[in-house]
Structure formats: C-alpha cells, structure tokens
C-alpha atoms as a PDB file:
ATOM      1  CA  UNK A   1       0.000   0.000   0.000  1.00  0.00           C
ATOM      2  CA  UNK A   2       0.911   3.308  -0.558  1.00  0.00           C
ATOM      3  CA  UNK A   3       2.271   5.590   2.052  1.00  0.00           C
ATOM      4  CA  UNK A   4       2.201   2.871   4.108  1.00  0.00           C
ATOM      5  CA  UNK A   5       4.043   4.374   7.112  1.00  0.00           C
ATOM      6  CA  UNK A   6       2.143   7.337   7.244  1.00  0.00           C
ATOM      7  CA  UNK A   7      -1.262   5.414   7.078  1.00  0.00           C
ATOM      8  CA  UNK A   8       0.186   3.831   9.750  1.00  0.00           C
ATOM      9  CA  UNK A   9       1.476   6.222  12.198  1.00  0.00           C
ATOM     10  CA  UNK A  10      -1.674   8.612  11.805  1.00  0.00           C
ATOM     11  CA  UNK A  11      -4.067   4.459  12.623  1.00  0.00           C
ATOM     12  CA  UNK A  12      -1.799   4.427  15.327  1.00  0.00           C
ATOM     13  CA  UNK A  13      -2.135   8.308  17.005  1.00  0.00           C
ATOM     14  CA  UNK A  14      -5.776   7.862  16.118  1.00  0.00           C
ATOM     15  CA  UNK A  15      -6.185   4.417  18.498  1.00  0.00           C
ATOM     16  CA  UNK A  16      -4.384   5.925  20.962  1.00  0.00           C
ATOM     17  CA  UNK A  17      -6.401   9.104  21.529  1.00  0.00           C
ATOM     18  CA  UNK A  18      -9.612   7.685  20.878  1.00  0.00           C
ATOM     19  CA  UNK A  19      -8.808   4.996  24.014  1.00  0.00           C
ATOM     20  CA  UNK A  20      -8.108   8.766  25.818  1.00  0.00           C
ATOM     21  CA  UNK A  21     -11.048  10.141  24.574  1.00  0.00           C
ATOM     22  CA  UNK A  22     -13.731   7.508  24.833  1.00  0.00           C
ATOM     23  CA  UNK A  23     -12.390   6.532  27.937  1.00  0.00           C
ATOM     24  CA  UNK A  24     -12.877   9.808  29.638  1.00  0.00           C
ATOM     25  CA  UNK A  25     -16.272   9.881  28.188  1.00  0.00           C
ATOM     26  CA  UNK A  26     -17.464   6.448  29.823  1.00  0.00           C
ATOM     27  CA  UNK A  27     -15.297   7.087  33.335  1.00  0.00           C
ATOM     28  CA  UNK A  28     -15.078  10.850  34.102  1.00  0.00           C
ATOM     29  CA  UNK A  29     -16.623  11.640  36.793  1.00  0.00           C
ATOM     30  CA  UNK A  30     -17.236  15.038  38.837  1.00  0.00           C
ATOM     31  CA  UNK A  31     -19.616  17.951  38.589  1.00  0.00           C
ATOM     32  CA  UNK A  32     -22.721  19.848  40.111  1.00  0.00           C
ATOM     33  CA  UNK A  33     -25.429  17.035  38.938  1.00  0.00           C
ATOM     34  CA  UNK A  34     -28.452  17.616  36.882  1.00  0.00           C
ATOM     35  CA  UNK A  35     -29.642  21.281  36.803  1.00  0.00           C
ATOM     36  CA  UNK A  36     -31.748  23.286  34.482  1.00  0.00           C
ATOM     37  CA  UNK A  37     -31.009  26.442  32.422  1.00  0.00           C
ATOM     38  CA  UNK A  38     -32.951  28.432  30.162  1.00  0.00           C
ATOM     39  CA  UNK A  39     -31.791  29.011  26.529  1.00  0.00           C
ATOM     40  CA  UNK A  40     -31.119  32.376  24.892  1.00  0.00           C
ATOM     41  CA  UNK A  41     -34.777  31.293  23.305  1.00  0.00           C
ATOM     42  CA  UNK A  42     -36.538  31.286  26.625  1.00  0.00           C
ATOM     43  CA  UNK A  43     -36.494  27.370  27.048  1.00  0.00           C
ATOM     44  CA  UNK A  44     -35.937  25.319  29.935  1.00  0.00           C
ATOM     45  CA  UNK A  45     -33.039  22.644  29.246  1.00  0.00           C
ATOM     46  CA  UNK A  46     -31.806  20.291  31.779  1.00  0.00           C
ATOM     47  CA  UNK A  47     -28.287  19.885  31.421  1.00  0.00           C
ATOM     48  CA  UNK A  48     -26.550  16.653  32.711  1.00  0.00           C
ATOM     49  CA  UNK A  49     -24.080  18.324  34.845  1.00  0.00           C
ATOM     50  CA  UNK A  50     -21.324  15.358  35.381  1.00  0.00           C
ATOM     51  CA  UNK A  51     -18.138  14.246  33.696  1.00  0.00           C
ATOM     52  CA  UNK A  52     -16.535  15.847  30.696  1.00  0.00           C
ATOM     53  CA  UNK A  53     -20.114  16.166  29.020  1.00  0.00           C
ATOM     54  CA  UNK A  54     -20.884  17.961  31.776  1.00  0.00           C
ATOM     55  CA  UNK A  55     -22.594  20.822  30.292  1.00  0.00           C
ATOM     56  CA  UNK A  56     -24.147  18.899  27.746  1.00  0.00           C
ATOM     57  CA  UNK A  57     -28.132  18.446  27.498  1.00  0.00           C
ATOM     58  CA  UNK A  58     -29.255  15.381  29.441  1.00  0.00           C
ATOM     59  CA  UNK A  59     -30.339  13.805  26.686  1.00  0.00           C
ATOM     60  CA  UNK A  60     -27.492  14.104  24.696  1.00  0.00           C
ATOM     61  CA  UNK A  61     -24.740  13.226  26.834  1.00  0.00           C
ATOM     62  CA  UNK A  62     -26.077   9.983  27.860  1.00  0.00           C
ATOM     63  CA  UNK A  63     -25.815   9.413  23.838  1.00  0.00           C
ATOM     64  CA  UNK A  64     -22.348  10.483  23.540  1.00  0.00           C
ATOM     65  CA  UNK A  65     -21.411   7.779  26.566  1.00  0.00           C
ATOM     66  CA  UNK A  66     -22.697   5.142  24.479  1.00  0.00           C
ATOM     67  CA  UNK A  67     -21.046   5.832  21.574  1.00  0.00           C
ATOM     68  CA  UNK A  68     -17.725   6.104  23.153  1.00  0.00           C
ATOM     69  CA  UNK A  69     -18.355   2.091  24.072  1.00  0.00           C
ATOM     70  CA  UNK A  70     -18.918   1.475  20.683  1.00  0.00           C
ATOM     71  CA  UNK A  71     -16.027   3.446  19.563  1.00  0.00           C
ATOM     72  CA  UNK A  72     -13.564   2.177  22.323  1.00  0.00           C
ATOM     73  CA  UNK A  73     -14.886  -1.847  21.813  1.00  0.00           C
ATOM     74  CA  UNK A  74     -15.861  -1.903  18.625  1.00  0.00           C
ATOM     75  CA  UNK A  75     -14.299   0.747  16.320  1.00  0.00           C
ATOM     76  CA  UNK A  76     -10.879   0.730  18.136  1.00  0.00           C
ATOM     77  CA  UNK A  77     -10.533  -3.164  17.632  1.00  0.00           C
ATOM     78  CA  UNK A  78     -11.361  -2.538  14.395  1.00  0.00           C
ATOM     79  CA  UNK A  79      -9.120  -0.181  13.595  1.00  0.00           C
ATOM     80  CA  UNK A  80      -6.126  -2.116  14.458  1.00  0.00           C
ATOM     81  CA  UNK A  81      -7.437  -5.076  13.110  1.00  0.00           C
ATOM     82  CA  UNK A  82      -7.917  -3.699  10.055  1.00  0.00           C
ATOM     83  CA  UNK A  83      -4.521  -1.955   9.864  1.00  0.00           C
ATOM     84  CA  UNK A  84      -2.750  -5.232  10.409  1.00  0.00           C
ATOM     85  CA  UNK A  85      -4.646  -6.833   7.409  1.00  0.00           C
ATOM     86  CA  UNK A  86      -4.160  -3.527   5.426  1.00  0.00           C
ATOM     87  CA  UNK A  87      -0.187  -3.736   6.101  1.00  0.00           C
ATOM     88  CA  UNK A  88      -0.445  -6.932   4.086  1.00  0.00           C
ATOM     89  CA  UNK A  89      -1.227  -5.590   0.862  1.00  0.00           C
ATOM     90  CA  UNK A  90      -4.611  -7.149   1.337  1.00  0.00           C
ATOM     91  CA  UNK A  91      -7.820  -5.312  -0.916  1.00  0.00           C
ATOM     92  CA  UNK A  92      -9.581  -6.820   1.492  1.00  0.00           C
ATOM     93  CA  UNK A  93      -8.146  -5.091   4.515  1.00  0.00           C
ATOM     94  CA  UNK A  94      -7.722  -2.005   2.982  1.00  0.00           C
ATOM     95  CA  UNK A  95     -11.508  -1.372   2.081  1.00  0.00           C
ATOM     96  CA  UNK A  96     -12.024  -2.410   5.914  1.00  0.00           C
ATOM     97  CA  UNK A  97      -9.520   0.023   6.867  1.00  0.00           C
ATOM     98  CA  UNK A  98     -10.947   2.554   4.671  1.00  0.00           C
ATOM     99  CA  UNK A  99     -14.704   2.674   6.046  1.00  0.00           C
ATOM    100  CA  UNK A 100     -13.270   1.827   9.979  1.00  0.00           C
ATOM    101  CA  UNK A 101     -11.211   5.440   9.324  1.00  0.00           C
ATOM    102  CA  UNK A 102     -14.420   6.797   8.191  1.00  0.00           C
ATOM    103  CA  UNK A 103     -16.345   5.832  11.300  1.00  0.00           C
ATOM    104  CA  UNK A 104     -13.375   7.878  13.723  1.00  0.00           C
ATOM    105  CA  UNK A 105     -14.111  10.692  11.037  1.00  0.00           C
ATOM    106  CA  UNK A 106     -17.638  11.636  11.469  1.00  0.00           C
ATOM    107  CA  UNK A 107     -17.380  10.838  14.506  1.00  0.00           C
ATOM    108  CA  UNK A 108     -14.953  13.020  15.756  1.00  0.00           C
ATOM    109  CA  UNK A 109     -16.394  15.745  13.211  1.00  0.00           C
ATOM    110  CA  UNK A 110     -19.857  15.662  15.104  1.00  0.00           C
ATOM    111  CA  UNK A 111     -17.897  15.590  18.612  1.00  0.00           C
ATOM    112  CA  UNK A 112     -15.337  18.624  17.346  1.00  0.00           C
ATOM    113  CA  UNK A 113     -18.312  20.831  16.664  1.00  0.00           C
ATOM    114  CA  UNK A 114     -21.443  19.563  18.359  1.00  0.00           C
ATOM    115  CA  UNK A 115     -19.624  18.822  21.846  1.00  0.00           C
ATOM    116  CA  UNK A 116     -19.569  21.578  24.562  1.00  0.00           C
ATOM    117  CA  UNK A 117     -16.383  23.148  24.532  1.00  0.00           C
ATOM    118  CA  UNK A 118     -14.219  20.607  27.376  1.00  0.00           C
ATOM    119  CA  UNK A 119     -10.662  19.661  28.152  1.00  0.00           C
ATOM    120  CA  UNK A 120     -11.026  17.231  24.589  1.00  0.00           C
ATOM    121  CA  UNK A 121     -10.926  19.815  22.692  1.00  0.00           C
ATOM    122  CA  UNK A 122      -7.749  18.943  20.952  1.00  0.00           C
ATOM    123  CA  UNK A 123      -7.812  15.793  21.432  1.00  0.00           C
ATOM    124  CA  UNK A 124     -11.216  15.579  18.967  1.00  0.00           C
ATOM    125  CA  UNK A 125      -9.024  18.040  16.474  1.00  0.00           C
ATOM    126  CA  UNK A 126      -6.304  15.655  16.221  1.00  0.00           C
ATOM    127  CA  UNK A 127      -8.376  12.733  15.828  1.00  0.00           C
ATOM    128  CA  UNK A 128     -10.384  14.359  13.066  1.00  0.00           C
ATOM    129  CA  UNK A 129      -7.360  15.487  11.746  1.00  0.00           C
ATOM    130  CA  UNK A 130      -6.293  12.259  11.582  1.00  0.00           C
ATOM    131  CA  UNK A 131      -8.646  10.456  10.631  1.00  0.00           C
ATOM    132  CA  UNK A 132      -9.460  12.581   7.472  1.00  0.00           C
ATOM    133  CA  UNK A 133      -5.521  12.734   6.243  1.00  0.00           C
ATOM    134  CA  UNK A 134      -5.294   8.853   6.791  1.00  0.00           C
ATOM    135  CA  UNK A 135      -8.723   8.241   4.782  1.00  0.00           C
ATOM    136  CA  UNK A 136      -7.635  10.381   2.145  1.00  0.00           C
ATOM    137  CA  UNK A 137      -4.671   8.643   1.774  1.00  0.00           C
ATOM    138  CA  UNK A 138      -5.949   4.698   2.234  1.00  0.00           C
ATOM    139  CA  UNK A 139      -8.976   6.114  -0.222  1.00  0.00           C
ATOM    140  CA  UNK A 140      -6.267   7.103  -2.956  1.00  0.00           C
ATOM    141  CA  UNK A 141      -4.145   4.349  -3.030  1.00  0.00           C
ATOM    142  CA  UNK A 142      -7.008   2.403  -4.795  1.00  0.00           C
ATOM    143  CA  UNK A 143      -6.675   1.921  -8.602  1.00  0.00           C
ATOM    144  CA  UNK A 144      -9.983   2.700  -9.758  1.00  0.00           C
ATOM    145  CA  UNK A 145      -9.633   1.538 -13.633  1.00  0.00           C
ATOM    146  CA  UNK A 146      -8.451  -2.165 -12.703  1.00  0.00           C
ATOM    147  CA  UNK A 147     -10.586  -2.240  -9.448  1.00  0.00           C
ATOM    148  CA  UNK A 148     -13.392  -4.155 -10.596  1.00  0.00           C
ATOM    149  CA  UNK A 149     -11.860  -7.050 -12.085  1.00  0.00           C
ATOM    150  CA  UNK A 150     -11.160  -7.889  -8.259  1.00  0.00           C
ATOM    151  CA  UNK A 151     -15.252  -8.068  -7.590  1.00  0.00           C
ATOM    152  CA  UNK A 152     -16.691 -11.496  -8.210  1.00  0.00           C
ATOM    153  CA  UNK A 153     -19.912 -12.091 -10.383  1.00  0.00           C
ATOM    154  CA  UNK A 154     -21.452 -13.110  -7.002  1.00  0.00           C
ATOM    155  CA  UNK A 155     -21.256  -9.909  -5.078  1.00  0.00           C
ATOM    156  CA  UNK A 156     -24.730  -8.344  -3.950  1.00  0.00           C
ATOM    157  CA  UNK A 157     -24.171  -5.359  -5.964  1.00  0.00           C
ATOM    158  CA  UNK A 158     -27.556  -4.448  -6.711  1.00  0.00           C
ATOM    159  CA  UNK A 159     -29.012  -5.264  -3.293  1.00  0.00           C
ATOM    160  CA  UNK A 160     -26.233  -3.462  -1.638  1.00  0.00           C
ATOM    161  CA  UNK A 161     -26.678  -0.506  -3.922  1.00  0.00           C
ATOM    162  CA  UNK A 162     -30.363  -0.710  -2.937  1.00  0.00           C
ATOM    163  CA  UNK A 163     -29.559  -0.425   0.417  1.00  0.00           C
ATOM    164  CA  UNK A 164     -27.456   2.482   0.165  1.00  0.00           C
ATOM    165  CA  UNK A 165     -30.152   4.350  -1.413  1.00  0.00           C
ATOM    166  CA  UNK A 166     -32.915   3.508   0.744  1.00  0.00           C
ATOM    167  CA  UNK A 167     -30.623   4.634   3.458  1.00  0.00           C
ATOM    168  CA  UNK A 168     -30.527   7.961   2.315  1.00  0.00           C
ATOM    169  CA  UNK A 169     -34.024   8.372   1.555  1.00  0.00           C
ATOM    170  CA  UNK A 170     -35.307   7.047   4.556  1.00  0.00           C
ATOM    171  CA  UNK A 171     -33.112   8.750   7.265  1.00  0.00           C
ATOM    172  CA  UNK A 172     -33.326  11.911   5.132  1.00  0.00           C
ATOM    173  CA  UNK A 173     -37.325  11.807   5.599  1.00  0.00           C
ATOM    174  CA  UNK A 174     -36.775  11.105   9.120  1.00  0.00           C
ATOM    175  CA  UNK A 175     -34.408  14.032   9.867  1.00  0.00           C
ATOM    176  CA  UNK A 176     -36.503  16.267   7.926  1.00  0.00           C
ATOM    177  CA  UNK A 177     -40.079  15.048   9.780  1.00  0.00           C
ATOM    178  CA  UNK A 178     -38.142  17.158  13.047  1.00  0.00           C
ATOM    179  CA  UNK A 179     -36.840  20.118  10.406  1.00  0.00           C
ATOM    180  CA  UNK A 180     -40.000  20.520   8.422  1.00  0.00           C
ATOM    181  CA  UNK A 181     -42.987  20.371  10.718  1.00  0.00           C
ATOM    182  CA  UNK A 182     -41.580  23.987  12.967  1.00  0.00           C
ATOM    183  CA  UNK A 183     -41.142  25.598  10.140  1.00  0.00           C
ATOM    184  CA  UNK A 184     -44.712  24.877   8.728  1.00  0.00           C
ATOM    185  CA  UNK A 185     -46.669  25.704  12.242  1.00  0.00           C
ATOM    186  CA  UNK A 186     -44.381  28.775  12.581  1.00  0.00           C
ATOM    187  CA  UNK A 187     -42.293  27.985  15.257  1.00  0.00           C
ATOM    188  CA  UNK A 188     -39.190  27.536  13.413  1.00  0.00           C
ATOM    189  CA  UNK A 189     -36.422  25.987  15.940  1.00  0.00           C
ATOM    190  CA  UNK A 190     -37.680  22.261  16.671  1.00  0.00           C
ATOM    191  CA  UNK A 191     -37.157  21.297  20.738  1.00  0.00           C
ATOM    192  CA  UNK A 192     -33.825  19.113  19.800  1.00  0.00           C
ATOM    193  CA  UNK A 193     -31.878  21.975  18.962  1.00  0.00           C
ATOM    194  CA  UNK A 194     -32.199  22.297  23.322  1.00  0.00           C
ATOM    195  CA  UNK A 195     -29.508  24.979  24.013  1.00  0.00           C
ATOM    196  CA  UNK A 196     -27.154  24.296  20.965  1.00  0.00           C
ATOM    197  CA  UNK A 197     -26.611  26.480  18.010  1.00  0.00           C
ATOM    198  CA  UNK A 198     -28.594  24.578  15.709  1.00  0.00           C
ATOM    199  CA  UNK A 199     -28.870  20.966  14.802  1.00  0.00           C
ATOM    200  CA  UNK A 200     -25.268  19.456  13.790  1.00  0.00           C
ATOM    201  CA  UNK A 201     -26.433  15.940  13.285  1.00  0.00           C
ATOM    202  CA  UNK A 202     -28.909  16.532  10.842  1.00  0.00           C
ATOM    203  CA  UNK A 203     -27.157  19.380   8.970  1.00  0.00           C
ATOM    204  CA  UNK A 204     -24.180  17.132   7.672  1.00  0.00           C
ATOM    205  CA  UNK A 205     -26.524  14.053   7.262  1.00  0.00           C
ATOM    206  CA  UNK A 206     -28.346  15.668   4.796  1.00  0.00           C
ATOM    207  CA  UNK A 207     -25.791  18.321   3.114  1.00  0.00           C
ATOM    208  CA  UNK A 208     -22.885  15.315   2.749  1.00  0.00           C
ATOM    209  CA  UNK A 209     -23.265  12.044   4.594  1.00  0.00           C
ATOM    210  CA  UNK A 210     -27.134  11.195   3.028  1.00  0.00           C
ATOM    211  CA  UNK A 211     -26.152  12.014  -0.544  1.00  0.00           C
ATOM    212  CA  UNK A 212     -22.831   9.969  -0.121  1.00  0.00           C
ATOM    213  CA  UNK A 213     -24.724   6.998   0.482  1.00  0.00           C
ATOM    214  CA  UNK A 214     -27.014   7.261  -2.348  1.00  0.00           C
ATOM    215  CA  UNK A 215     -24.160   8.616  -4.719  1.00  0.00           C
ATOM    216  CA  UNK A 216     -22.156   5.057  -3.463  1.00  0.00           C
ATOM    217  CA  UNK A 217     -25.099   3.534  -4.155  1.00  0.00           C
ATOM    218  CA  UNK A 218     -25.835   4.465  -7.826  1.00  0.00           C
ATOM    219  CA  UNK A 219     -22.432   4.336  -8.807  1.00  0.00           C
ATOM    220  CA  UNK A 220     -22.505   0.738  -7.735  1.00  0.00           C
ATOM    221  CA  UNK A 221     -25.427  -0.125  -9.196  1.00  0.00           C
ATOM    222  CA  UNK A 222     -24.239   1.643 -12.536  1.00  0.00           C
ATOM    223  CA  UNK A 223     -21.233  -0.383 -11.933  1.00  0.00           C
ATOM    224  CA  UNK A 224     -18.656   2.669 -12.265  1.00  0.00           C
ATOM    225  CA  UNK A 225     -15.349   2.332 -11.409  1.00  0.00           C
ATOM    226  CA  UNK A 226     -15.586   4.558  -8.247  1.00  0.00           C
ATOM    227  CA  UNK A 227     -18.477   2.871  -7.150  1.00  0.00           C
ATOM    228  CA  UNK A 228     -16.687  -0.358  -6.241  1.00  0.00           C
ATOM    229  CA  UNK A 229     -14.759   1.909  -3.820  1.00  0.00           C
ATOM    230  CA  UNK A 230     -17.745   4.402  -2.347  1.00  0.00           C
ATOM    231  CA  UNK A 231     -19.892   1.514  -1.782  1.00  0.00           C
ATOM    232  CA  UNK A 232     -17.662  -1.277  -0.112  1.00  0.00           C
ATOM    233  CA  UNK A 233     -16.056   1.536   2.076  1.00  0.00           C
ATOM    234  CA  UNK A 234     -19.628   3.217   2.789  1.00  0.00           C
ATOM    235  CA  UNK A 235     -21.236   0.182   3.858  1.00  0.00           C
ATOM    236  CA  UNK A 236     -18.191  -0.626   6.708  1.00  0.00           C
ATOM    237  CA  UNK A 237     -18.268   2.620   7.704  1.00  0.00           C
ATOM    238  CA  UNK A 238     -21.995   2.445   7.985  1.00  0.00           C
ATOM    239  CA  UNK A 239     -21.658  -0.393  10.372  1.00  0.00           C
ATOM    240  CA  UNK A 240     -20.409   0.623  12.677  1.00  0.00           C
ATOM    241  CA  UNK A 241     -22.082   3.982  12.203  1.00  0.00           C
ATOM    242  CA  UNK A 242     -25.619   1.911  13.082  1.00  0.00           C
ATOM    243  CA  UNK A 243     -23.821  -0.002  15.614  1.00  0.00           C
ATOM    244  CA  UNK A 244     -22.952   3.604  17.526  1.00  0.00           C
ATOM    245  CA  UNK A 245     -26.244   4.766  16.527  1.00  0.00           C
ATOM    246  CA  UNK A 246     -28.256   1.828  18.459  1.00  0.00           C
ATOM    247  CA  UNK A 247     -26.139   2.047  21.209  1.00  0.00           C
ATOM    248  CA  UNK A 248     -27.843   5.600  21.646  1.00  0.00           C
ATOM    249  CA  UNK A 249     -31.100   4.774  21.043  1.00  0.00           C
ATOM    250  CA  UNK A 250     -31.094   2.104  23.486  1.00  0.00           C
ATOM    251  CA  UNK A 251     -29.118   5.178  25.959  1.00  0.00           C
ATOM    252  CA  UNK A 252     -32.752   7.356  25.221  1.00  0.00           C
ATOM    253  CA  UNK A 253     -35.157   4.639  25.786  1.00  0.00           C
ATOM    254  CA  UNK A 254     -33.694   3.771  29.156  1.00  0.00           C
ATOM    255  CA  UNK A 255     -34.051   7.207  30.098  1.00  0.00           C
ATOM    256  CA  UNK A 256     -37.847   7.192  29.259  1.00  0.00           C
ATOM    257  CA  UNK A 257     -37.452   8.682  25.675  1.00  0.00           C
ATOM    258  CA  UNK A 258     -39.999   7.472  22.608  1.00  0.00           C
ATOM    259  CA  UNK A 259     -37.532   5.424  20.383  1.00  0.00           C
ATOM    260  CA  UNK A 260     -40.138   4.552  18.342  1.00  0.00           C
ATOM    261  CA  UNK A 261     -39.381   3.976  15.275  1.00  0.00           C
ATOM    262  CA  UNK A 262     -36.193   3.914  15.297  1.00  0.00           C
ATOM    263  CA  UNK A 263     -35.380   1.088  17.879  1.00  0.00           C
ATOM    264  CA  UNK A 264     -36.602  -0.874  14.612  1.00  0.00           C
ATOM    265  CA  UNK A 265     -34.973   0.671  11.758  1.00  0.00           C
ATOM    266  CA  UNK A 266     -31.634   1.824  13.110  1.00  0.00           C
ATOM    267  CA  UNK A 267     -30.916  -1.996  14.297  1.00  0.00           C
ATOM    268  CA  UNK A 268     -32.169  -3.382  10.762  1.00  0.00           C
ATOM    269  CA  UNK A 269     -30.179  -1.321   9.189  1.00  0.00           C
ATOM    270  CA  UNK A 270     -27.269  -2.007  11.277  1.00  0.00           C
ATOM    271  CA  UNK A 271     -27.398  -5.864  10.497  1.00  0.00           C
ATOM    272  CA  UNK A 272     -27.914  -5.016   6.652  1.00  0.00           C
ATOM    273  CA  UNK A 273     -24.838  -2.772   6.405  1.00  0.00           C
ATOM    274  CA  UNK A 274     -22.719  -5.796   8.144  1.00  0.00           C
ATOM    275  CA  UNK A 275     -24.880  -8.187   5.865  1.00  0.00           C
ATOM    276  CA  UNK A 276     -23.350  -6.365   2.543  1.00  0.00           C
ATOM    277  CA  UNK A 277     -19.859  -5.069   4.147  1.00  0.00           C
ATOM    278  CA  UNK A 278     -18.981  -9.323   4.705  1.00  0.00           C
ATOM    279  CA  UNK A 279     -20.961 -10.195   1.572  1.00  0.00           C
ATOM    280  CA  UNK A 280     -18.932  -7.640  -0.474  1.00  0.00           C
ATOM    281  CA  UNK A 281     -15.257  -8.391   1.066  1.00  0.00           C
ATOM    282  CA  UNK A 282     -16.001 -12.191   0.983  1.00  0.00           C
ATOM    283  CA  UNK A 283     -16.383 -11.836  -2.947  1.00  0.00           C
ATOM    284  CA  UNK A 284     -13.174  -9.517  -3.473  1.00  0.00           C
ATOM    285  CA  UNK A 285     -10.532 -11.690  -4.868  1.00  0.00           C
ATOM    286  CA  UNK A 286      -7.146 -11.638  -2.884  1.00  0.00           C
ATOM    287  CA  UNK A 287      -4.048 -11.622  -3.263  1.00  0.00           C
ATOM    288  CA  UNK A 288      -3.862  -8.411  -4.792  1.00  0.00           C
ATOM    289  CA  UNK A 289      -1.095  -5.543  -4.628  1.00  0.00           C
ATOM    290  CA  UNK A 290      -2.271  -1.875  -5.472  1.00  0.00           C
ATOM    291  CA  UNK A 291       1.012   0.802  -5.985  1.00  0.00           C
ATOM    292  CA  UNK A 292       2.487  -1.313  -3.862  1.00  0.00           C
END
C-alpha cells in the first residue's frame, strides 16, 4: 500500500487518543449534577451536569457515553485489526480500513463541533485530523480503472446498492419530519436543537453524509469504477455507524425517551450494512497488490 508508514502512524495516534477520549467519556466523573437552564430562546433545558459532558443536554450526553463504548470496543478493535490486514497488501483489509477510518471521522467531526467546549478539545481536532488525512490517503491508493476485475460475479451489488439508497431516503425523511414540521406551524427551531446552536447531526446528514450513500449507491449499481470503492467503504463505515447509533437509542429509551421507530430501523439497518460489508469483502478476490 501506498504511504504505508504514514497510514500507519496517523491508525496508530488515532487508536491511541480515541482509548483517551472515549475513555474519559465512559469514566469521568465530577460535577454539580443535573440542573436546568434556560436558553437564549426562553427554554428550559436540563443539562446533565457530570463528567466531561458535563454541560451537555441530558439527553445528549447519555448518547455520547454510548457511543464512546462502541467506539472504544468496537471501532478501536477494528481499527487495528484492520490496519494489520491492510499492512499486508490485502484489498480486502484495505476497504475495511478505509470505512473503519471513516467511522473515527464523522465521529470526531460531530464531537469537534457539536460537543460543549471541554478539556477534549484537541484531542477531537487531532483525531479528526487524523482520521481525514489517513482516509484520504488509504482512499487514494485504490486503482480505480483495474478495481473491478477484483469483484466477483457473485457480489450483492444491486441489493447493496439498494440499500445504500434507501438509506438515504429514509433517514433523510426522518431528519426532515423534526426540520420541516416547525417551520410549517411557525415555530421555526424544533425542541432538539435544546440549548445548541442549531442541529449538527442533521445538517451534515443531509448536506454530505445522506447524498454519499445514495451517490455510493448508484455508482454501484451503474457499476462505475468509483463505485466499487464508495460503496464497499460506505457500507463498513456504515456499520459501525448503526452499531454507535443503536447504542444511543437504546441510551434514550432507558431514560424514558420514545424510540419509536427507530429502535426498529436503526438496528435493521445495522445488520444489513454488516450483511453487505462481509458479503462484499467475501467476494473480493485476494491476493492483490495496489502501488504497492
């Protein structure tokens, strides 16, 4: 692989800060407890008052906790697993590499500029900074023109493209039934902004990481050569995306939140983007050496 060393080194910063980071999320400890504030719009927000998401909203922090298990159980494991295969000159292990890098990028994206400001503060700049020049270069070292020769007849590229564009419809519709609905009775600023600036999450769903998935997806299904890398590295990434994702839904409904309907699509999806990330690296043929 190309720029091997670098890829490397930046895997390797990136698995030791996110250990710092998620594990100061889970553990941290210390604070004035649960209080209430009112917003600069006249609201009452009760904010969770303990740990480094101390001045966080109490619904959200809980939220960020269970991501960081994800992240330090799942995606960190991950990470270095995938590295080690990647080091090989395994395709394989590179597109797993590829979408595992994505994951500690929009992650640490929403955490850089959704977060509170807290003593992580550049700790989450280095790991998006990280994360995004190590993507880049993993993401570039593919060679798009002979790519798809390495894709057997039997991978699910139609139901996998499917699946990335049913993706982005369907959370698109459900980010915009909280954006739409205020600004139709006149009230403008839906209840989950709370005492934020404005609603991160669903901003850079729909502006980049919603048309992503459905651009992987059509390129797939039109079998174009950058498809077969959007696709196979959009679908890992979106694994453990769903993974992190139902580890917070689960967070709201044991705090007495509706998670209705998403305790039932976020999981499905979940299982479907694991479904086509195996499918799809089970029918890549190895060995294979790109600029190596």
């Amino acid at each position: 692989m190309k720029n091997q060393r670098a890829v490397t080194f930046l895997s390797s910063v990136i698995v030791l800060l996110a250990i710092v980071a998620a594990s100061m999320g889970i553990f941290s400890s210390g604070g004035p407890g649960a209080y209430e504030i009112e917003t600069v719009r006249g609201e009452t927000v009760t904010v969770y008052g303990e740990g480094v998401y101390k001045h966080m909203s109490a619904d959200v922090a809980p939220q960020g906790i269970a991501q960081d298990y994800v992240t330090l159980f799942v995606g960190v494991p991950l990470l270095i697993i995938s590295l080690v295969w990647a080091r090989k000159n395994s395709l394989k292990g590179r597109f797993m590499l590829a979408g595992v890098l994505g994951y500690f990028l929009v992650t640490y994206l929403f955490y850089l500029v959704m977060a509170m400001y807290n003593i992580l503060f550049l700790v989450y700049v280095a790991l998006l900074g990280s994360s995004f020049f190590a993507l880049a270069l993993t993401f570039f070292s593919f060679d798009l023109q002979k790519l798809p020769e390495f894709f057997s007849e039997s991978v699910p590229r139609t139901f996998t493209s499917g699946f990335l564009i049913f993706n982005s419809i369907i959370i698109a519709l459900l980010w915009l039934g909280v954006v739409v609905p205020p600004l139709l009775d006149g009230k403008i600023i839906p209840s989950q902004v709370e005492h934020y600036t404005t609603l991160i999450v669903q901003g850079l769903d729909l502006a980049l990481l919603l048309p992503l998935s459905l651009l992987s997806g059509w390129l797939f299904l039109k079998q174009k050569p950058m498809g077969y890398v959007m696709a196979p590295v959009y679908v890992v990434f979106l694994s453990i995306l769903m993974m992190a994702l139902t580890a917070k839904i689960i967070a709201m409904g044991l705090l007495g939140q509706s998670v209705i309907p998403a305790i039932i699509i976020i999981p499905l999806f979940a299982l479907t983007a694991i479904f086509c990330s195996v499918s799809i690296i089970r029918n890549i043929q190895e060995p294979y050496w790109i600029n190596s």
